[in-house]
C-alpha atoms as a PDB file:
ATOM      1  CA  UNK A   1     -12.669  14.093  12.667  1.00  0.00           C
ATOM      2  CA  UNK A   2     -11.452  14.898  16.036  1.00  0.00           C
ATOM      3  CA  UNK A   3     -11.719  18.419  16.830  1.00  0.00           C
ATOM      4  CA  UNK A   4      -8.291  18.579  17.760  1.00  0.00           C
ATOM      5  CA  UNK A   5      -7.106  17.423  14.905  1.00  0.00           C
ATOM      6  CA  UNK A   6      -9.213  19.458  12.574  1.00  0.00           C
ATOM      7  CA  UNK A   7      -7.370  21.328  10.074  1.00  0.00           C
ATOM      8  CA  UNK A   8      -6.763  24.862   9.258  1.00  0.00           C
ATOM      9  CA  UNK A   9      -8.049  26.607   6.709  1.00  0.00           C
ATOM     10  CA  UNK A  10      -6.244  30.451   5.233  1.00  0.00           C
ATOM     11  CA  UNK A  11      -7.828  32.330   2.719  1.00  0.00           C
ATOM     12  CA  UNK A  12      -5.837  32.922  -0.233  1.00  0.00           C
ATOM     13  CA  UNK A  13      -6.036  36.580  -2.060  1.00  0.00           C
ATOM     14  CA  UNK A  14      -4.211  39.514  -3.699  1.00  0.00           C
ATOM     15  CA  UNK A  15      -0.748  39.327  -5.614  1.00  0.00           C
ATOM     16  CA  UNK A  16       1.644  36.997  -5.234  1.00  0.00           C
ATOM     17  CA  UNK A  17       3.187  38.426  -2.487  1.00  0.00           C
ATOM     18  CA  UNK A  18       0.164  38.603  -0.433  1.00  0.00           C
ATOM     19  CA  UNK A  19      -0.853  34.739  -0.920  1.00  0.00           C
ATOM     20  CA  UNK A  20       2.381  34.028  -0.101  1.00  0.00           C
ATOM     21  CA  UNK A  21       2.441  35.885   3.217  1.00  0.00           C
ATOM     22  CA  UNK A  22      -1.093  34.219   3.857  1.00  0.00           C
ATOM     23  CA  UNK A  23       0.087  30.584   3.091  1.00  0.00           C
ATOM     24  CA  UNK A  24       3.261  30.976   5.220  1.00  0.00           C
ATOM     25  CA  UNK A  25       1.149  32.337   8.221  1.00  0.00           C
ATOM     26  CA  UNK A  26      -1.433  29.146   7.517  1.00  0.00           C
ATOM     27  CA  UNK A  27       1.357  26.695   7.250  1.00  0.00           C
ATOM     28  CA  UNK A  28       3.428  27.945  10.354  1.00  0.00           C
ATOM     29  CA  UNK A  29      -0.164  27.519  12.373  1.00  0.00           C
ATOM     30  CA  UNK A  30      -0.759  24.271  11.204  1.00  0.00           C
ATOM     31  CA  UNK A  31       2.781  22.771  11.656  1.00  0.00           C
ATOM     32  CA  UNK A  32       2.565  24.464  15.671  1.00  0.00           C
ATOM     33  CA  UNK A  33      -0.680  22.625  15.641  1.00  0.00           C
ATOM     34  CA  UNK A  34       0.374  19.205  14.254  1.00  0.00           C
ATOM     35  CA  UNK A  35      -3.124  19.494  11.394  1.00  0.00           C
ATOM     36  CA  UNK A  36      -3.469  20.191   7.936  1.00  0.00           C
ATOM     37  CA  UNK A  37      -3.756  23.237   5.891  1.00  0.00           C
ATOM     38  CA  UNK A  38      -6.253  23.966   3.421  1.00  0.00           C
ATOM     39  CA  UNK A  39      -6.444  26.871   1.533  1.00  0.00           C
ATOM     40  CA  UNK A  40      -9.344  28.826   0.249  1.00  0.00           C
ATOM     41  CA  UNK A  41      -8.745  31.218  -2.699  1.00  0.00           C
ATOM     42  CA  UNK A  42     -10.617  34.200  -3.205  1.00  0.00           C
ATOM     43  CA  UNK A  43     -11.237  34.678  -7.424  1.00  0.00           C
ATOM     44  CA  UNK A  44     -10.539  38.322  -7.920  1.00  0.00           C
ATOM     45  CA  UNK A  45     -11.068  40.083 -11.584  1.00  0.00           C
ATOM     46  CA  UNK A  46      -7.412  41.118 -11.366  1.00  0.00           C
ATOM     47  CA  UNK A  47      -4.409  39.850 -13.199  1.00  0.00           C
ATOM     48  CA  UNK A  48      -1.969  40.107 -11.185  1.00  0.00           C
ATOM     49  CA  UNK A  49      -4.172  37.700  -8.170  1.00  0.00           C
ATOM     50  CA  UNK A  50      -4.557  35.217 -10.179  1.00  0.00           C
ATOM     51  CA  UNK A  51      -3.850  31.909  -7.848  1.00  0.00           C
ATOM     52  CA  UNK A  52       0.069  32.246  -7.659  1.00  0.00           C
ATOM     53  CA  UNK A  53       1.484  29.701  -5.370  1.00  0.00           C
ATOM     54  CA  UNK A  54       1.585  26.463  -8.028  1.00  0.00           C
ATOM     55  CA  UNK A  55       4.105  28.116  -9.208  1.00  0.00           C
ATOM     56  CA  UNK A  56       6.563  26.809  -6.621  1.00  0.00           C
ATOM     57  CA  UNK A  57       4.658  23.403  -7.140  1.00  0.00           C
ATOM     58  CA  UNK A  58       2.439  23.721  -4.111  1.00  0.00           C
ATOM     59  CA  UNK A  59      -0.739  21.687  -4.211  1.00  0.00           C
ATOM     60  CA  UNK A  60      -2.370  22.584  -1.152  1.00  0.00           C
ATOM     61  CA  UNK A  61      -5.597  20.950  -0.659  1.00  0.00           C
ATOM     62  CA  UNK A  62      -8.484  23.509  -1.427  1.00  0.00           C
ATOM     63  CA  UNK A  63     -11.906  23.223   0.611  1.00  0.00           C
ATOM     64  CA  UNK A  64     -14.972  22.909  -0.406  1.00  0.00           C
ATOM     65  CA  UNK A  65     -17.628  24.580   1.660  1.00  0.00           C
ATOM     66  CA  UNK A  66     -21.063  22.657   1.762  1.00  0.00           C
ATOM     67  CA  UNK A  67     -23.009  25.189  -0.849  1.00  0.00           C
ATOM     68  CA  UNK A  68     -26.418  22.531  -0.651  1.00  0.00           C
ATOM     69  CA  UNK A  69     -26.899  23.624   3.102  1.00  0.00           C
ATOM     70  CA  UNK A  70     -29.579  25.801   4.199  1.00  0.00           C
ATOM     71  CA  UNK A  71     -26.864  28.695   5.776  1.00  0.00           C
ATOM     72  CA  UNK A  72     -25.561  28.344   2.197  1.00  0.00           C
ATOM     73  CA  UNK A  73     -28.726  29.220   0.328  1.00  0.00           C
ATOM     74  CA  UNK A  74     -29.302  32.251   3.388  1.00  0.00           C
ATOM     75  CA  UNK A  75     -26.170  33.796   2.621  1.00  0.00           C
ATOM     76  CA  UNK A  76     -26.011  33.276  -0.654  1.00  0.00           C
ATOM     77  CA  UNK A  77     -22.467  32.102  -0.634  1.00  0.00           C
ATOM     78  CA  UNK A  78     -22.375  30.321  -3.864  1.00  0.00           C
ATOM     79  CA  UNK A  79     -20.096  31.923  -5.734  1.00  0.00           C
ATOM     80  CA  UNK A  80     -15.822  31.534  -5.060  1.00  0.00           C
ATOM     81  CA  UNK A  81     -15.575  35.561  -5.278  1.00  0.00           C
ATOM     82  CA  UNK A  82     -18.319  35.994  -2.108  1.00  0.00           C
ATOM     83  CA  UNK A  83     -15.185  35.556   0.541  1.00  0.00           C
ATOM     84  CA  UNK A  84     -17.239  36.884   3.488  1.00  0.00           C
ATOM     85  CA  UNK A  85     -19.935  35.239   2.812  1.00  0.00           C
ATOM     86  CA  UNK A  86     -17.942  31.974   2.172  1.00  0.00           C
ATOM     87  CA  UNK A  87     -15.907  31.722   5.420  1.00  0.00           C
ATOM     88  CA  UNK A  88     -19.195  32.025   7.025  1.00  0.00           C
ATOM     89  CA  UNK A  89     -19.574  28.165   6.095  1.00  0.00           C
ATOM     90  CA  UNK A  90     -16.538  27.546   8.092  1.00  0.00           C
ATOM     91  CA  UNK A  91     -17.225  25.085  10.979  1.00  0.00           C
ATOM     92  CA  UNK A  92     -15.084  26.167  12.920  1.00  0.00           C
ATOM     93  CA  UNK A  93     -14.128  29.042  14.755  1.00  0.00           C
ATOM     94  CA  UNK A  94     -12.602  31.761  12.529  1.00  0.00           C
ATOM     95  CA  UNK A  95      -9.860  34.483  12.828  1.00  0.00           C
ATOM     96  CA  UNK A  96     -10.170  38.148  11.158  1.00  0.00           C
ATOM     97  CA  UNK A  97      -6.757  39.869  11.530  1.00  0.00           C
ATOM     98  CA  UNK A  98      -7.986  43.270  12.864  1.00  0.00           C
ATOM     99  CA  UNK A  99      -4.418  45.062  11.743  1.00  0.00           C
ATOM    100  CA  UNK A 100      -2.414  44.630   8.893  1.00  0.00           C
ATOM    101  CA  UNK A 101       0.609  43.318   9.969  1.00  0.00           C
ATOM    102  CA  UNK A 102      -0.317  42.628  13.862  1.00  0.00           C
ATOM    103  CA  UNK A 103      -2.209  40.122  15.240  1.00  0.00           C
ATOM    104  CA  UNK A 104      -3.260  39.988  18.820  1.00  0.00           C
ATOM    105  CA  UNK A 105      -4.295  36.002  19.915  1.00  0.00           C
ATOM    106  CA  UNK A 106      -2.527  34.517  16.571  1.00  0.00           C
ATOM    107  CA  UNK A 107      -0.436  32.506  18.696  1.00  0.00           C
ATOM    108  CA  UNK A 108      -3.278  31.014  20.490  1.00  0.00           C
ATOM    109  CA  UNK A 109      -5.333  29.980  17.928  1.00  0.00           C
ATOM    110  CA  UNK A 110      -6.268  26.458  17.833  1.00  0.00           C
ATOM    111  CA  UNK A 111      -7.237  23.069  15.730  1.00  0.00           C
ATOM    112  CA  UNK A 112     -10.305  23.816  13.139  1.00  0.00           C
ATOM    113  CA  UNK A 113      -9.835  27.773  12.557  1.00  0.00           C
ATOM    114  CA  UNK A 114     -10.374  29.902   9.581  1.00  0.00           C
ATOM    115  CA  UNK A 115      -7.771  32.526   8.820  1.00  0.00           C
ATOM    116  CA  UNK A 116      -8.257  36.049   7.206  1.00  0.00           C
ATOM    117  CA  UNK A 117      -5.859  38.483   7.035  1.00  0.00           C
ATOM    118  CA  UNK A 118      -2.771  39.980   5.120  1.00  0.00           C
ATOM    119  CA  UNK A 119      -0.309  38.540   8.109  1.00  0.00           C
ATOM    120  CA  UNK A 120       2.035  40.866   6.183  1.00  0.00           C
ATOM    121  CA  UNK A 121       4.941  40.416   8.900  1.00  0.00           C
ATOM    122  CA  UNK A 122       7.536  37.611   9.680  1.00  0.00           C
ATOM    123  CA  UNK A 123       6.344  37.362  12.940  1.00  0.00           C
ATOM    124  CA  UNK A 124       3.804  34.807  11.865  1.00  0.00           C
ATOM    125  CA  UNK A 125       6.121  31.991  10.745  1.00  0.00           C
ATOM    126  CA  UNK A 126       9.488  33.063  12.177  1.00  0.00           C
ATOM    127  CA  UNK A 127       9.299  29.679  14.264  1.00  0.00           C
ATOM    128  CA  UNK A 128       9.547  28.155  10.673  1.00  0.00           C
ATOM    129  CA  UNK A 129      11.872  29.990   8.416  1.00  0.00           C
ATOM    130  CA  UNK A 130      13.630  27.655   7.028  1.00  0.00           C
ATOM    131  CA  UNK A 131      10.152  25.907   6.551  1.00  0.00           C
ATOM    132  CA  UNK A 132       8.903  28.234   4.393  1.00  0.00           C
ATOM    133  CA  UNK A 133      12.048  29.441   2.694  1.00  0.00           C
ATOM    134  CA  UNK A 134      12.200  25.494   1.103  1.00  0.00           C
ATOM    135  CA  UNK A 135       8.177  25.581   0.412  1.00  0.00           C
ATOM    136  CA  UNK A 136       8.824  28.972  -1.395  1.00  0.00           C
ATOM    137  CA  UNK A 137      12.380  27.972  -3.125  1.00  0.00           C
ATOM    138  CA  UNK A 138      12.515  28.874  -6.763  1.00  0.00           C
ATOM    139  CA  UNK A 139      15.726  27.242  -7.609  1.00  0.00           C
ATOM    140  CA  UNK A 140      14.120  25.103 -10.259  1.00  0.00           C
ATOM    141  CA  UNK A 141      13.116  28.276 -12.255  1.00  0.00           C
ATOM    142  CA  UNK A 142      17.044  28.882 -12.891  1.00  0.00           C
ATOM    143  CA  UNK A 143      17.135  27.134 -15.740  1.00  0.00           C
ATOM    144  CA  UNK A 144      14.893  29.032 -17.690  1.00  0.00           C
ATOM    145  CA  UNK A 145      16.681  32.146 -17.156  1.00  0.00           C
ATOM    146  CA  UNK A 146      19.603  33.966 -18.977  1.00  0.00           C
ATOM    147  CA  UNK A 147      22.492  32.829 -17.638  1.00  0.00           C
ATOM    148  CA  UNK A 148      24.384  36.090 -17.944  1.00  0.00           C
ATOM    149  CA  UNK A 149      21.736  37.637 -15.834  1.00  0.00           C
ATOM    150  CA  UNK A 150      21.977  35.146 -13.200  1.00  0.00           C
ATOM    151  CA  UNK A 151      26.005  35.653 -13.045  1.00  0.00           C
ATOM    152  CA  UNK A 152      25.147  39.505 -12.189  1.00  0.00           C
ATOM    153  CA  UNK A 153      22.721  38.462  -9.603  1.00  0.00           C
ATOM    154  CA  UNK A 154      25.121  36.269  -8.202  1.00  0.00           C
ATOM    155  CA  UNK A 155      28.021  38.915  -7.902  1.00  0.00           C
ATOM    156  CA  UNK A 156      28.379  39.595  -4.149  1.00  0.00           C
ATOM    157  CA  UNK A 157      27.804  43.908  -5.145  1.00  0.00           C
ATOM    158  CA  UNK A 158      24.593  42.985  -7.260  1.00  0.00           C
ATOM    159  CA  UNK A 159      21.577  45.489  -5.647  1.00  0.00           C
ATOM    160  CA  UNK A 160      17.879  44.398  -6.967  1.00  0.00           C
ATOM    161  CA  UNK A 161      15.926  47.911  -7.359  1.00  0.00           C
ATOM    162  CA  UNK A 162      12.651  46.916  -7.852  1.00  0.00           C
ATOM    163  CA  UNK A 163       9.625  49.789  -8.936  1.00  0.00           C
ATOM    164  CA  UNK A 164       6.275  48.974  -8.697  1.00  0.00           C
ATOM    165  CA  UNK A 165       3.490  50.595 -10.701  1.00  0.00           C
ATOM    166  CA  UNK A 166       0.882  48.603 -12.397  1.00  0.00           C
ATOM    167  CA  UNK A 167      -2.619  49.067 -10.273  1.00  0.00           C
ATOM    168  CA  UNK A 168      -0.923  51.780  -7.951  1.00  0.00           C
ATOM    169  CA  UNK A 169      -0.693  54.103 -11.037  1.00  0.00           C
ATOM    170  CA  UNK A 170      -3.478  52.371 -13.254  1.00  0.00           C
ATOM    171  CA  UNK A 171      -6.724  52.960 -10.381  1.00  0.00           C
ATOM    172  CA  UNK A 172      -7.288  56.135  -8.650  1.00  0.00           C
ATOM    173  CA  UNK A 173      -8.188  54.401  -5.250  1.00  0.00           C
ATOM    174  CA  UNK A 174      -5.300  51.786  -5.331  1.00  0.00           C
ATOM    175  CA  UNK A 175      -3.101  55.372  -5.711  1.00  0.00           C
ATOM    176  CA  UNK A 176      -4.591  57.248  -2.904  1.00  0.00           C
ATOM    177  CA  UNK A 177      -4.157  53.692  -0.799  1.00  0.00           C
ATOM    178  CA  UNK A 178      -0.410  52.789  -1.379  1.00  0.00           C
ATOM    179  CA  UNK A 179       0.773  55.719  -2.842  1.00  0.00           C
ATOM    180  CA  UNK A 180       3.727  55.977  -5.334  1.00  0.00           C
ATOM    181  CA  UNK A 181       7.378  55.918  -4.540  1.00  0.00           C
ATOM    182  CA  UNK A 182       8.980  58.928  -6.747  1.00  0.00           C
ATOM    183  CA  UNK A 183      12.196  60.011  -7.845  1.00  0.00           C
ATOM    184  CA  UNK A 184      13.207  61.430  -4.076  1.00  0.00           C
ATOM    185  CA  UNK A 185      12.801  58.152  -2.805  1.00  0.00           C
ATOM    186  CA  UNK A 186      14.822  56.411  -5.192  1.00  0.00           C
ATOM    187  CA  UNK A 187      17.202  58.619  -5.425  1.00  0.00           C
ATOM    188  CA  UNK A 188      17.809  58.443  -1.655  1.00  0.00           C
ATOM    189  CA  UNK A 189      17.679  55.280  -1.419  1.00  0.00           C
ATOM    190  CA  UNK A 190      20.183  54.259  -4.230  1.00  0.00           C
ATOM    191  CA  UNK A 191      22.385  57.250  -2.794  1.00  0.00           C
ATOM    192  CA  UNK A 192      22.753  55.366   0.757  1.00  0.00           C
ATOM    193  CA  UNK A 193      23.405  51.628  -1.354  1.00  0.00           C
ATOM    194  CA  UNK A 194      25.872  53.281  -3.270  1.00  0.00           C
ATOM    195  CA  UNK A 195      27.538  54.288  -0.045  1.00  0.00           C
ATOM    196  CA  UNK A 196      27.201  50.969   1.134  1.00  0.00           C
ATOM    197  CA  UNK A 197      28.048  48.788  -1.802  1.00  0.00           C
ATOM    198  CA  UNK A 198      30.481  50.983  -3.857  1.00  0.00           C
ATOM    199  CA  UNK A 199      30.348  49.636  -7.475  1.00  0.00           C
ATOM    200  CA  UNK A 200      27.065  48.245  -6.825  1.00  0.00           C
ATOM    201  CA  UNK A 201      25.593  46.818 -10.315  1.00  0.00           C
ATOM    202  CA  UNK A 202      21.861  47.302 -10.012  1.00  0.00           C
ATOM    203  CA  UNK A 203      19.033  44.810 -11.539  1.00  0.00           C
ATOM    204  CA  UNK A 204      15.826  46.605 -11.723  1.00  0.00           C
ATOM    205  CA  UNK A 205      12.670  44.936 -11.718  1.00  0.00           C
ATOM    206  CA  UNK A 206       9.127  46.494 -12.447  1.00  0.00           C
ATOM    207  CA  UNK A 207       5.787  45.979 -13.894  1.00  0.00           C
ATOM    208  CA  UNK A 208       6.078  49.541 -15.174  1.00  0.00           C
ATOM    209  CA  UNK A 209       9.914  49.346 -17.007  1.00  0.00           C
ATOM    210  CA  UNK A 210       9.646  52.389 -18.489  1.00  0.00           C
ATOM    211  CA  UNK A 211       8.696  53.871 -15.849  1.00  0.00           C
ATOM    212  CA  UNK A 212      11.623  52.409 -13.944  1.00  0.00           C
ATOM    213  CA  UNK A 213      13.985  53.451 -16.756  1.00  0.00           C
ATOM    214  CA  UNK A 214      13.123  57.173 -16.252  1.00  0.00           C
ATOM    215  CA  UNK A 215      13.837  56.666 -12.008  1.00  0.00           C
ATOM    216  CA  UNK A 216      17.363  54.984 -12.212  1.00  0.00           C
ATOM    217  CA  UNK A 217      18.584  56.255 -15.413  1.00  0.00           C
ATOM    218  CA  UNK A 218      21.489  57.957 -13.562  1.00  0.00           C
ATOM    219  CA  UNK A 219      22.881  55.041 -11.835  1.00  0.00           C
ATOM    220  CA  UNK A 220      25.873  53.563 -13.188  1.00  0.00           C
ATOM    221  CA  UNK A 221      26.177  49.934 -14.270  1.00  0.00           C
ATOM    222  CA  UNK A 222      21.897  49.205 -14.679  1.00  0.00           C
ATOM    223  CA  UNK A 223      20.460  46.693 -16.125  1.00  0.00           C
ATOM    224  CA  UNK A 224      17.068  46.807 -16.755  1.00  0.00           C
ATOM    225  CA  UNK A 225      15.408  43.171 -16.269  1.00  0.00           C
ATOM    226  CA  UNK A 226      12.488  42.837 -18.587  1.00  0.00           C
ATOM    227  CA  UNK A 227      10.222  39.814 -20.600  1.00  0.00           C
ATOM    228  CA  UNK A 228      10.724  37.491 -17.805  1.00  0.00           C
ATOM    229  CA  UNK A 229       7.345  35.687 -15.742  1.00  0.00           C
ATOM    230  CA  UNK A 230       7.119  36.723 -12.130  1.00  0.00           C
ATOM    231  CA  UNK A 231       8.411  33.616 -10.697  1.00  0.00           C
ATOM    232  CA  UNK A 232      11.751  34.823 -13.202  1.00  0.00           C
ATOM    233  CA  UNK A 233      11.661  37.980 -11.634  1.00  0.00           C
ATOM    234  CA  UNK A 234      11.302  36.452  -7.937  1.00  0.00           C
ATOM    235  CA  UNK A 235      14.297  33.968  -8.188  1.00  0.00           C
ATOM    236  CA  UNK A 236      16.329  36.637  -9.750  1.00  0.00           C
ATOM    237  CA  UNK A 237      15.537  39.334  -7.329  1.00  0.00           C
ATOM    238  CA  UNK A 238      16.180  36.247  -4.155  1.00  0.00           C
ATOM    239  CA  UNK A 239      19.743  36.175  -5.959  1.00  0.00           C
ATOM    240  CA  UNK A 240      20.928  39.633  -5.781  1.00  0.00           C
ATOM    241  CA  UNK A 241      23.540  40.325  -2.784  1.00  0.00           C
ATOM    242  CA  UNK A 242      21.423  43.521  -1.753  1.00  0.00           C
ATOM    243  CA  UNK A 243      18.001  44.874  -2.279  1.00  0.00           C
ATOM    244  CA  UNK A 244      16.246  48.467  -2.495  1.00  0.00           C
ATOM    245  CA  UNK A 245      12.523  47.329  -2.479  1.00  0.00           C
ATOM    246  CA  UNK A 246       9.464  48.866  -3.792  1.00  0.00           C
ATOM    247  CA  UNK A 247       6.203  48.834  -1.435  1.00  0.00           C
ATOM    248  CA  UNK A 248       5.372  46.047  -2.479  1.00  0.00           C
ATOM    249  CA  UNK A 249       4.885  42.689  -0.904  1.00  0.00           C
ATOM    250  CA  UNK A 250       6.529  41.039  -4.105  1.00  0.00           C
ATOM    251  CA  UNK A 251      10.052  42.920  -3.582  1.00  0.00           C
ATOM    252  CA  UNK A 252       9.409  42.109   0.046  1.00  0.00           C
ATOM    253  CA  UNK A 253       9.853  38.406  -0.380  1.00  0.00           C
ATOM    254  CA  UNK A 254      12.708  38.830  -2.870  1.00  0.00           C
ATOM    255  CA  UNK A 255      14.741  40.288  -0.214  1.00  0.00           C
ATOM    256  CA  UNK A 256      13.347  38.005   2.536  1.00  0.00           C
ATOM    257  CA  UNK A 257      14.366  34.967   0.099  1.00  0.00           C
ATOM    258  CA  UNK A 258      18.011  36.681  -0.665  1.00  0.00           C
ATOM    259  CA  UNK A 259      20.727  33.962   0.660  1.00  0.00           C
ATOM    260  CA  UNK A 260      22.904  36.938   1.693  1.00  0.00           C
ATOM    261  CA  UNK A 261      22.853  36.735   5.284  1.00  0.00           C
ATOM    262  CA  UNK A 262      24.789  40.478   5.116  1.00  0.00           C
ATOM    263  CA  UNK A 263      22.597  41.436   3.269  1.00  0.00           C
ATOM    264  CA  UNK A 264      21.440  45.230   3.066  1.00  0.00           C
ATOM    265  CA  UNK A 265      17.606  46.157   3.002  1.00  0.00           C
ATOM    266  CA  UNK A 266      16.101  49.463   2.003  1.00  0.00           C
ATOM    267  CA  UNK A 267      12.688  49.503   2.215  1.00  0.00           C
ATOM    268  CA  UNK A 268      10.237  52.840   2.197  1.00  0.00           C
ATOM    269  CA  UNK A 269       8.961  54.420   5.604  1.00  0.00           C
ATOM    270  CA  UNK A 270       5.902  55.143   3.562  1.00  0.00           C
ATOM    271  CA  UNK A 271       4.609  51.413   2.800  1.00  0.00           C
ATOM    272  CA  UNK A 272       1.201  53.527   2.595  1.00  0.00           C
ATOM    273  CA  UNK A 273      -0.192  56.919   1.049  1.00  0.00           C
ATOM    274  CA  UNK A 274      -0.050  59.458   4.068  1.00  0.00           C
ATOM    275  CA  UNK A 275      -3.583  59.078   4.826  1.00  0.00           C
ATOM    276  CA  UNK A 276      -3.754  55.555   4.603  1.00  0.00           C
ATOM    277  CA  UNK A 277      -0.711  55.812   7.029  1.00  0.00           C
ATOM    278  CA  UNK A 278      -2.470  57.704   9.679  1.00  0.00           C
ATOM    279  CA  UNK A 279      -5.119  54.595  10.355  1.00  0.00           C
ATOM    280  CA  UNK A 280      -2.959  51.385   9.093  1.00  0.00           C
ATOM    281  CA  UNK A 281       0.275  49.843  11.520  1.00  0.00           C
ATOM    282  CA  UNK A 282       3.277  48.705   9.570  1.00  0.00           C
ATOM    283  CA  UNK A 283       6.100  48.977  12.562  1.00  0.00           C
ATOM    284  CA  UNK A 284       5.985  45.109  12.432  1.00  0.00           C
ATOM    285  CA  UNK A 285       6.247  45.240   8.171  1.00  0.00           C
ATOM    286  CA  UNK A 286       9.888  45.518   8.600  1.00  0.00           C
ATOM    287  CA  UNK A 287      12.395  42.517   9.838  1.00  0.00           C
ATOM    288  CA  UNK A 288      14.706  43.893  12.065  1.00  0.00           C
ATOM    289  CA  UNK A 289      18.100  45.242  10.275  1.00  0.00           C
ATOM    290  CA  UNK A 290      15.967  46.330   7.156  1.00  0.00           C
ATOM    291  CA  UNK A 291      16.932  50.392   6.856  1.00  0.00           C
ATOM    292  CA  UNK A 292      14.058  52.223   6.954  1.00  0.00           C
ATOM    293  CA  UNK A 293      13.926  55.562   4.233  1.00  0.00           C
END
């Protein structure tokens, strides 16, 4: 194959929201580029990054490095969960986003790279939104939900709330990385909705309901959304009017996805623990018109 028509290739990894970010940064490349885009996942012993994106009946083509080669058998790359040691068996040239949400010489990337990186920002494919709002559309998941909770996503004062816990509470290092949003955040942030959206009805979403239950039992009109798949929760959270979002790449896209274009977005200053915050750049996290708390 030409070189200039050689495809791309993105490494998929993380939750959901992260292999979504990944495979909207890899498509928008590859579309600028007129080549394909193949996807490499990364098998992590995690539940919640399990391959994710056949859920919105994606069937990207996945590549096969050559594992008979002699650089193979060097680096030992045989394994799927060996990512470093796999993209090493790239080809091509290959691209290591330095910062998490930034990425100095994206734009000029060319025909046959390797990408690796969160891409965590809208920057990456805003050349193709409507692109990947259609490749990520969830509409055909509607009608396996309750319809009376669709109806209150629907209403044009519906705000999703979404709390996430999970492996941020669960592993001491995943804590002292992202932190936890508390009670002062939330109750901040759903002060400044309310003020916004009077009679707001709020859907919250989390991994952790109980934990979410204890946060927002004071607001008025709650519902708390629980027993539904994570695709369930994503189309439901795309539906509300408004959003107060978690740090979390998952609530992220369910605001991102929301139809509303008046929407209001309140998303947390502190996407990281303070620490984390000191070393890591976010300032291009946030689309411009999300309120920052």
């Amino acid at each position: 194959m030409a070189q200039d028509r050689a495809p791309v290739c993105v490494r998929i990894w993380g939750g959901l929201g992260n292999q979504m970010f990944q495979y909207a940064a890899g498509h928008a490349l590859a579309k600028r580029l007129g080549v394909e885009l193949l996807v490499d996942p990364l098998e992590l012993d995690l539940a919640h990054a399990a391959f994710g994106l056949n859920v919105f009946g994606l069937a990207p083509r996945i590549w096969q490095p050559d594992t008979t080669s002699l650089k193979a058998r060097v680096l030992g790359a045989l394994g799927r969960s060996s990512g470093k040691k796999r993209q090493k068996l790239w080809a091509g040239p290959r691209y290591v986003q330095k910062d998490f949400c930034h990425g100095d010489g994206f734009s000029g990337l060319g025909p046959g790279t390797y990408l690796s990186g969160y891409f965590q920002s809208e920057q990456f494919f805003a050349d193709c939104r409507d692109d990947i709002r259609a490749l990520f559309s969830l509409d055909h998941v509607a009608a396996t939900l309750d319809p009376a909770r669709l109806a209150l996503a629907d209403l044009p004062t519906s705000v999703c709330l979404h709390v996430r816990r999970g492996d941020y509470a669960a592993n001491a290092k995943t804590t002292a990385t992202h932190g936890l949003l508390g009670t002062e955040h939330y109750s901040r942030a759903a002060g400044l909705m309310a003020r916004l959206v009077p009679e707001a009805t709020w859907l919250v979403f989390s991994d952790d309901i109980s934990a979410a239950d204890d946060l927002t039992r004071d607001l008025p009109r709650r519902i708390l959304i629980e027993g539904q798949s994570r695709e369930q929760d994503l189309h439901l959270m795309s539906r509300c009017a408004h959003h107060v979002i978690a740090n979390s790449s998952f609530s992220w896209w369910g605001a991102w996805l929301s139809r509303n274009p008046d929407r209001h977005v309140i998303a947390p200053r502190k996407w990281f623990a303070r620490d984390e915050l000191r070393r890591v750049y976010v300032d291009e996290l946030f689309p411009a018109g999300w309120i920052l708390l």
